[in-house]
Protein backbone atom coordinates (compact mmCIF):
# COMPACT_ATOMS: atom_id res chain seq x y z
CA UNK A 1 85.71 101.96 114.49
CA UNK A 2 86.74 104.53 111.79
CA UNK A 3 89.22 107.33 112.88
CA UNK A 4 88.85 110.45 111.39
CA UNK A 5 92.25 111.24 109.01
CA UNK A 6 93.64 114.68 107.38
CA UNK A 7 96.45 116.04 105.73
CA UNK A 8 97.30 119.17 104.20
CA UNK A 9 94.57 122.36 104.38
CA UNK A 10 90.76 122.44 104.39
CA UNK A 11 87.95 124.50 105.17
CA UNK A 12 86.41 124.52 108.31
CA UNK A 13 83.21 122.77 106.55
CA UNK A 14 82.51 120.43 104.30
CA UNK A 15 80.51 121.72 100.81
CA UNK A 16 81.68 125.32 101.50
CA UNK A 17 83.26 128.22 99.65
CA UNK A 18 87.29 127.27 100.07
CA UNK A 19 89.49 129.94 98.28
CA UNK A 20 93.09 129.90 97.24
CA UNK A 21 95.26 133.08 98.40
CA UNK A 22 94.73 134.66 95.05
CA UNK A 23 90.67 134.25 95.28
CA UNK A 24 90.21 131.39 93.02
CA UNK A 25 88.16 128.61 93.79
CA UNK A 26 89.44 125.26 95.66
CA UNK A 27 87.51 122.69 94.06
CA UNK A 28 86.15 119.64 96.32
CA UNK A 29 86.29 116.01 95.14
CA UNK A 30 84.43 113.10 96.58
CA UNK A 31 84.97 110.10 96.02
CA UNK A 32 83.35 106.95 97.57
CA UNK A 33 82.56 103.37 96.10
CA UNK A 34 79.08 103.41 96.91
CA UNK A 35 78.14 106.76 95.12
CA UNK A 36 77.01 109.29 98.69
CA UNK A 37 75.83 106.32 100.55
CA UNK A 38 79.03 104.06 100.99
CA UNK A 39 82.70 104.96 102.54
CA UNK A 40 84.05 108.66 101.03
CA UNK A 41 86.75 110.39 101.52
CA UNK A 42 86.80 114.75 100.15
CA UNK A 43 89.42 116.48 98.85
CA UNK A 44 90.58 119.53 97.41
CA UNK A 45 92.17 120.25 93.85
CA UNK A 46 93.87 123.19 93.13
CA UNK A 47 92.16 122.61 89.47
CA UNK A 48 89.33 121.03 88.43
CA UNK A 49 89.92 116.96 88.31
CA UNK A 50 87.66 116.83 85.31
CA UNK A 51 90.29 118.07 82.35
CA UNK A 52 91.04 114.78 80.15
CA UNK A 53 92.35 116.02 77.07
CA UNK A 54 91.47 112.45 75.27
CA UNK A 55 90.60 108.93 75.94
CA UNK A 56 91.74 106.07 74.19
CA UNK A 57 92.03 101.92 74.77
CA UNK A 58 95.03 101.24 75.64
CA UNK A 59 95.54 97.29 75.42
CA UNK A 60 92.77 94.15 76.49
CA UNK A 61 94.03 92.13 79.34
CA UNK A 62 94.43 88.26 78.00
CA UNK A 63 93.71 86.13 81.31
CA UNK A 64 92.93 82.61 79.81
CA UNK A 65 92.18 80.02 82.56
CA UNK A 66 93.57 76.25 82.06
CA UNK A 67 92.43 74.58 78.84
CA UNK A 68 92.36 71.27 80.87
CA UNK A 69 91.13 71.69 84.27
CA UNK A 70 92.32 68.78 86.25
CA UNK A 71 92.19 68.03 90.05
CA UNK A 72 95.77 67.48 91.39
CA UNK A 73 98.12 69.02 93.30
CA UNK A 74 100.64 71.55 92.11
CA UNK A 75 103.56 73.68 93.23
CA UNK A 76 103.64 77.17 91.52
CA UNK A 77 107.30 78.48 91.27
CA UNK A 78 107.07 81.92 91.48
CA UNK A 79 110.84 82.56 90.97
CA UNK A 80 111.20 81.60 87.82
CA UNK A 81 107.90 83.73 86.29
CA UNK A 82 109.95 86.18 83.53
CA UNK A 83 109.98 89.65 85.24
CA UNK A 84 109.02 92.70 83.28
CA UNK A 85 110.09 96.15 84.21
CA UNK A 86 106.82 97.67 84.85
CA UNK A 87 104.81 97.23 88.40
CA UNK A 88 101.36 97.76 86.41
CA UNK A 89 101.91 96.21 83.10
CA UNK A 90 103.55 93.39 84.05
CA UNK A 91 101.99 91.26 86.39
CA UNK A 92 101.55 87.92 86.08
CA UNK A 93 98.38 86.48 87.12
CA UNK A 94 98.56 83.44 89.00
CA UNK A 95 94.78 82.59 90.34
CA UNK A 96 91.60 84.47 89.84
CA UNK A 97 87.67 83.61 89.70
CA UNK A 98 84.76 86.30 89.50
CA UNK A 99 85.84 87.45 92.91
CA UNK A 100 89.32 87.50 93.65
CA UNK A 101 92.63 87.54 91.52
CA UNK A 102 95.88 86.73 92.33
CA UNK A 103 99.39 88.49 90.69
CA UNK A 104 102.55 88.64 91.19
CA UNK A 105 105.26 91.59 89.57
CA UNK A 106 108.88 91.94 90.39
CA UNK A 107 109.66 95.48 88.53
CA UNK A 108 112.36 97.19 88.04
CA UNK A 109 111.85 100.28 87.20
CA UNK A 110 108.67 102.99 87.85
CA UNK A 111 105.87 103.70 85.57
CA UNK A 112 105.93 106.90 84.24
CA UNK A 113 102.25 106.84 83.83
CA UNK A 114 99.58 106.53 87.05
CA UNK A 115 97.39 103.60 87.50
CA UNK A 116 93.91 103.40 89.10
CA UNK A 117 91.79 100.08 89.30
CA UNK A 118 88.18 100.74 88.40
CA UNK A 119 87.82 96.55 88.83
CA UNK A 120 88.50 95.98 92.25
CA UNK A 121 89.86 96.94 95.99
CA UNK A 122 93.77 95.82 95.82
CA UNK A 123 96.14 94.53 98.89
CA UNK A 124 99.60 94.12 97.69
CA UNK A 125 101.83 92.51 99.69
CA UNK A 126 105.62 93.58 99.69
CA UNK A 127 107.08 90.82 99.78
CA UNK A 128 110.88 92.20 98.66
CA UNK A 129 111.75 96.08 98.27
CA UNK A 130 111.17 100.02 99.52
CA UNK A 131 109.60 102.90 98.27
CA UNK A 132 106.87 105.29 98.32
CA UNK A 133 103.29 104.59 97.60
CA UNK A 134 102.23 108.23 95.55
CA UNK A 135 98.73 109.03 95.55
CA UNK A 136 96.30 111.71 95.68
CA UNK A 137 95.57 111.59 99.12
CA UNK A 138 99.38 111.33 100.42
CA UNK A 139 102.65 109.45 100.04
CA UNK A 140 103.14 106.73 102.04
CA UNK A 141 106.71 104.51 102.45
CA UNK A 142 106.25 100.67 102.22
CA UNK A 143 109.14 97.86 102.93
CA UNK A 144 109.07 94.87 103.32
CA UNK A 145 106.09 93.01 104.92
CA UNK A 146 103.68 95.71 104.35
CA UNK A 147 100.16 95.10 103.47
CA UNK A 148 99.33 98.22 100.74
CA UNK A 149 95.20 98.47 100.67
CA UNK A 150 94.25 100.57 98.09
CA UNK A 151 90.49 101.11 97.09
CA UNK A 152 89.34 100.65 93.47
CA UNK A 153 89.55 104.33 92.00
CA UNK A 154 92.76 105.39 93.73
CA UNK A 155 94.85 107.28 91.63
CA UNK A 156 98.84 105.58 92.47
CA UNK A 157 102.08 104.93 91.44
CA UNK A 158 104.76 103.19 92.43
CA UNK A 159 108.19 105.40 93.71
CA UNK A 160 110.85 102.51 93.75
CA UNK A 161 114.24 103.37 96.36
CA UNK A 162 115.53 100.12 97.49
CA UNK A 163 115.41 96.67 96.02
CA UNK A 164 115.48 94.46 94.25
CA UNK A 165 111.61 94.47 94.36
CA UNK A 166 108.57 91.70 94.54
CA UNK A 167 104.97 92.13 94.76
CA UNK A 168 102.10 89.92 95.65
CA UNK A 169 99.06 91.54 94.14
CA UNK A 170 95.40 90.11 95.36
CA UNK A 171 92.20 91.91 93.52
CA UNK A 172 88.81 91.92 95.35
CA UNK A 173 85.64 92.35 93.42
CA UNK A 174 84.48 93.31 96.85
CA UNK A 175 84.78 95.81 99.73
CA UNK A 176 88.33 95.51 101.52
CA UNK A 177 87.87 95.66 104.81
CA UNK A 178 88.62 93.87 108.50
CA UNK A 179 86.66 90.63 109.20
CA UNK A 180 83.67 91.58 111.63
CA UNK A 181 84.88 88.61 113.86
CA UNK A 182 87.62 90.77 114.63
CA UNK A 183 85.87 93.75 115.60
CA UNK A 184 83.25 94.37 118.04
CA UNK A 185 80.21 96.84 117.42
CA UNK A 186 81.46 99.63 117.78
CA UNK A 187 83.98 98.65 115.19
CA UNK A 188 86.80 99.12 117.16
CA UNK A 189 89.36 95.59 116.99
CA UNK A 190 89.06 93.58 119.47
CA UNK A 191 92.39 91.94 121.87
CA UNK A 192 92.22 88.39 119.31
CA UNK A 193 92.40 89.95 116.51
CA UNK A 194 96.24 89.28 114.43
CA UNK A 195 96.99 93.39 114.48
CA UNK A 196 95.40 96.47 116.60
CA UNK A 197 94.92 100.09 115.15
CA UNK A 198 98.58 100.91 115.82
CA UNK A 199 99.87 98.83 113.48
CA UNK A 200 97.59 101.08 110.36
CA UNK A 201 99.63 103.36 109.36
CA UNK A 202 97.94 106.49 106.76
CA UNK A 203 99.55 108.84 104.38
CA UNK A 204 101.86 110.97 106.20
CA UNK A 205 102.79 113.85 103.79
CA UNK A 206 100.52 115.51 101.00
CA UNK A 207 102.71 117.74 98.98
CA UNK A 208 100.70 119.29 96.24
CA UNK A 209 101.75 119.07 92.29
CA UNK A 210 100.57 121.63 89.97
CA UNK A 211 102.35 121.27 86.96
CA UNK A 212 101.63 121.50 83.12
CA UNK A 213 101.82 119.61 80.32
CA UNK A 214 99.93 116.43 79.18
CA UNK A 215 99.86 113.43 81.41
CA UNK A 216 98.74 110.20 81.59
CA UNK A 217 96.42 107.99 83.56
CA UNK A 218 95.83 103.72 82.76
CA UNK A 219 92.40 102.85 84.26
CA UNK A 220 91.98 99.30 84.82
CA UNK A 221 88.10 98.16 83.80
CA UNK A 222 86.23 95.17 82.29
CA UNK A 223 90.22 93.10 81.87
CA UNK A 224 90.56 96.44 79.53
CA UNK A 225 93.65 99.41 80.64
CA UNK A 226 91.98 102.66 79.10
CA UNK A 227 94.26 105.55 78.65
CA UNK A 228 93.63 108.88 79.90
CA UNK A 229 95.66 112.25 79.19
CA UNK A 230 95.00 115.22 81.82
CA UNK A 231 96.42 118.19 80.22
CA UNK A 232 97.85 118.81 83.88
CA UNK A 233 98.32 116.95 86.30
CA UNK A 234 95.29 118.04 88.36
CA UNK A 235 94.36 114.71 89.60
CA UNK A 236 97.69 115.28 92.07
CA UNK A 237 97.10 118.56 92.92
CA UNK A 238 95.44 118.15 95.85
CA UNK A 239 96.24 120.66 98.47
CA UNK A 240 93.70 118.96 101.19
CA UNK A 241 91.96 114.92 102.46
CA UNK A 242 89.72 114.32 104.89
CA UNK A 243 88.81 111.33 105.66
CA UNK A 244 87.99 108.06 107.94
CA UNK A 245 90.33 105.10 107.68
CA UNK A 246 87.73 102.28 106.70
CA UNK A 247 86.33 104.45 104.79
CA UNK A 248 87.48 104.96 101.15
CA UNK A 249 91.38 105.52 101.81
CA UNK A 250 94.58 103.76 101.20
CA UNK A 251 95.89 102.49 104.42
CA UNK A 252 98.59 99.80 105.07
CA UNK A 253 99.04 97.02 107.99
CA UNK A 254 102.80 97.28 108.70
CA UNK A 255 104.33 94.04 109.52
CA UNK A 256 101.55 91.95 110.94
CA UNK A 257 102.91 88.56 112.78
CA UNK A 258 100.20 86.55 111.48
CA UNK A 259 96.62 87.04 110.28
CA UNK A 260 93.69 85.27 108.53
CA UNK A 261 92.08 85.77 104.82
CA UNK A 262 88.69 85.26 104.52
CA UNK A 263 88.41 83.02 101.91
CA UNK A 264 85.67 84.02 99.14
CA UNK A 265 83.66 80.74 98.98
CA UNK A 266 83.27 81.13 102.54
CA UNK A 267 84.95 78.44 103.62
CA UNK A 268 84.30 78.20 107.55
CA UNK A 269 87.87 77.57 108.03
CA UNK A 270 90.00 80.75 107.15
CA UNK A 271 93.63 80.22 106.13
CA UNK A 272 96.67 81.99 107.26
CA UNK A 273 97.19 84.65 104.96
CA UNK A 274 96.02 88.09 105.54
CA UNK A 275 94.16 89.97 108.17
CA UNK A 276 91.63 91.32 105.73
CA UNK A 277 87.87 90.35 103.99
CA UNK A 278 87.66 90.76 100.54
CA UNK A 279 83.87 90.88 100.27
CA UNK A 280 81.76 88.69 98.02
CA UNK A 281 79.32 91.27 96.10
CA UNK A 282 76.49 90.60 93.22
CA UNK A 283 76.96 94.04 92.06
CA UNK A 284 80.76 94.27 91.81
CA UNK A 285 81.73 91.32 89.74
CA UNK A 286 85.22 90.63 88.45
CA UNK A 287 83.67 90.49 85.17
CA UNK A 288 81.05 92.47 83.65
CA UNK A 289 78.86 88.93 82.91
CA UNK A 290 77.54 87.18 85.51
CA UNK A 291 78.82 83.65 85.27
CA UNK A 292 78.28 80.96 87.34
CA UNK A 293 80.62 80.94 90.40
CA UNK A 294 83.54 78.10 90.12
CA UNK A 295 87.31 77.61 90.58
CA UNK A 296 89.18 77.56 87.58
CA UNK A 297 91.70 75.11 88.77
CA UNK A 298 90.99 73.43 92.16
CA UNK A 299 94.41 72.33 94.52
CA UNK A 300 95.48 72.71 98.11
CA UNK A 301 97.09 75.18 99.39
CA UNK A 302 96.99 76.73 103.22
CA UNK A 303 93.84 76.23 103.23
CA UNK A 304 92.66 73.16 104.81
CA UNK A 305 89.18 72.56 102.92
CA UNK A 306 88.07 72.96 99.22
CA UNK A 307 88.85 76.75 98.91
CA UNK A 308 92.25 76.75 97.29
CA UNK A 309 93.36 78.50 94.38
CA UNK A 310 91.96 78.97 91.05
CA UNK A 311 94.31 78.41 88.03
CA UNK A 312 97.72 78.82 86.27
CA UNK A 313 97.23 81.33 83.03
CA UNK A 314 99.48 81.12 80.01
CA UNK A 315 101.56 83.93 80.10
């Protein structure tokens, strides 16, 4: 059941003449994953969110799976992964097939730069650390045990207060969003499900940036980060968001107790991870190439049949 979310100001109706106090035009944004068809959310720039100054590749992401895929068990130690400084650029990916990839960053210090994921939906888990999530549709604080779901497109970045600081990163080639099993037709969750709609908590402030100069914006698409520079920082400027939660927003699950991933070779027996479904889709791939669908390194983990993991990357 989607709830209807806003900050900031808009006009009375959607697709209608919105003026600043000195007469200029507000502009309107939408953005959706599905084009007009699929979860949107509006909002409105102060300038227009179409003034990129250049565009340039910035680096190819280098995700080699196993050279020798063998079936055994194994025991990742996550602790001693070297930790880099930035909570974009260096993340260390752990698992990933066409569908779903998993990373893990400890940073320790913010990205000057924003980031927005043109690949996939992302949940990050905070597992250590607090801050502030910054995006163009509102700042919202995360600690520790937070579940951060933020739709492919987002423009974020990461305002670090309190840590030191770890983050569990999962990519979905597919649609975030609850299991149906949890909810019931009208959408709304139902009293079995691991959290209820008061533990979603939205953006709670929207405080509008209008500044100049020349900034810049990594876009993650194809395992390539493509570099963008706004001559000002319109993509921030928002002064208004409407929207529905489920729809095309970031959101987070505070603190669930305990909660179920749905695993994405469908396994029938889901394994205690998260409370969310990271959709399977033919037409949003992990890669651009269809390839046929495997596991690049097969062991157990929490789950208790043949959906595990998929492999251990050189760094």
């Amino acid at each position: 059941m989607p709830f209807y979310h806003r900050l900031g100001t808009i006009p009375p109706k959607r697709h209608s003449v919105y003026r600043q106090p000195d007469g200029k035009l507000y502009y309107e944004e939408l953005i959706g994953n599905q084009g007009f068809v699929g979860p949107s959310s509006l909002l409105y720039h102060i300038e227009r969110p179409t003034q990129v100054l250049r565009v340039q590749e910035f680096r190819a992401l280098q995700w080699e799976s196993e050279e020798h895929r063998v079936l055994r068990h194994r025991h990742f130690r996550t602790h001693r992964l070297a930790s880099g400084s930035s909570p974009v650029l260096d993340r260390a990916p752990l698992l990933f097939n066409n569908d779903v990839a998993i990373s893990i960053v400890a940073p320790r210090a913010e990205d000057r730069f924003f980031y927005r994921n043109a690949q996939g939906d992302e949940i990050v888990y905070v597992t250590e650390g607090e801050g502030t999530l910054e995006t163009q549709m509102g700042d919202m604080p995360f600690r520790p045990g937070d579940y951060l779901v933020i739709p492919r497109g987002i423009l974020h970045r990461y305002r670090l207060s309190t840590g030191p600081y770890v983050f569990l990163v999962i990519e979905s080639a597919g649609y975030v969003r609850t299991p149906k099993r949890y909810r019931n037709e009208h959408g709304q969750l139902l009293e079995h499900a691991p959290y209820a709609e008061r533990d979603i908590r939205r953006p709670e402030q929207l405080v509008p940036r209008h500044e100049d100069g020349e900034f810049h914006v990594l876009v993650k698409k194809d395992f390539h980060l493509t570099e963008f520079s706004w001559i000002t920082i319109l993509s921030m400027s928002s002064v208004g968001m409407a929207t529905t939660i489920h729809g095309l927003s970031i959101f987070m699950i505070s603190n669930p107790a305990s909660a179920d991933f749905i695993c994405p070779l469908r396994c029938t027996k889901p394994s205690k991870v998260m409370a969310l479904s990271c959709a399977r889709s033919a037409r949003a791939r992990m890669t651009s190439t269809r390839r046929p669908f495997r596991l690049h390194t097969i062991i157990r983990t929490s789950c208790p049949t043949r959906c595990s993991t998929t492999r251990t990357p050189s760094s």
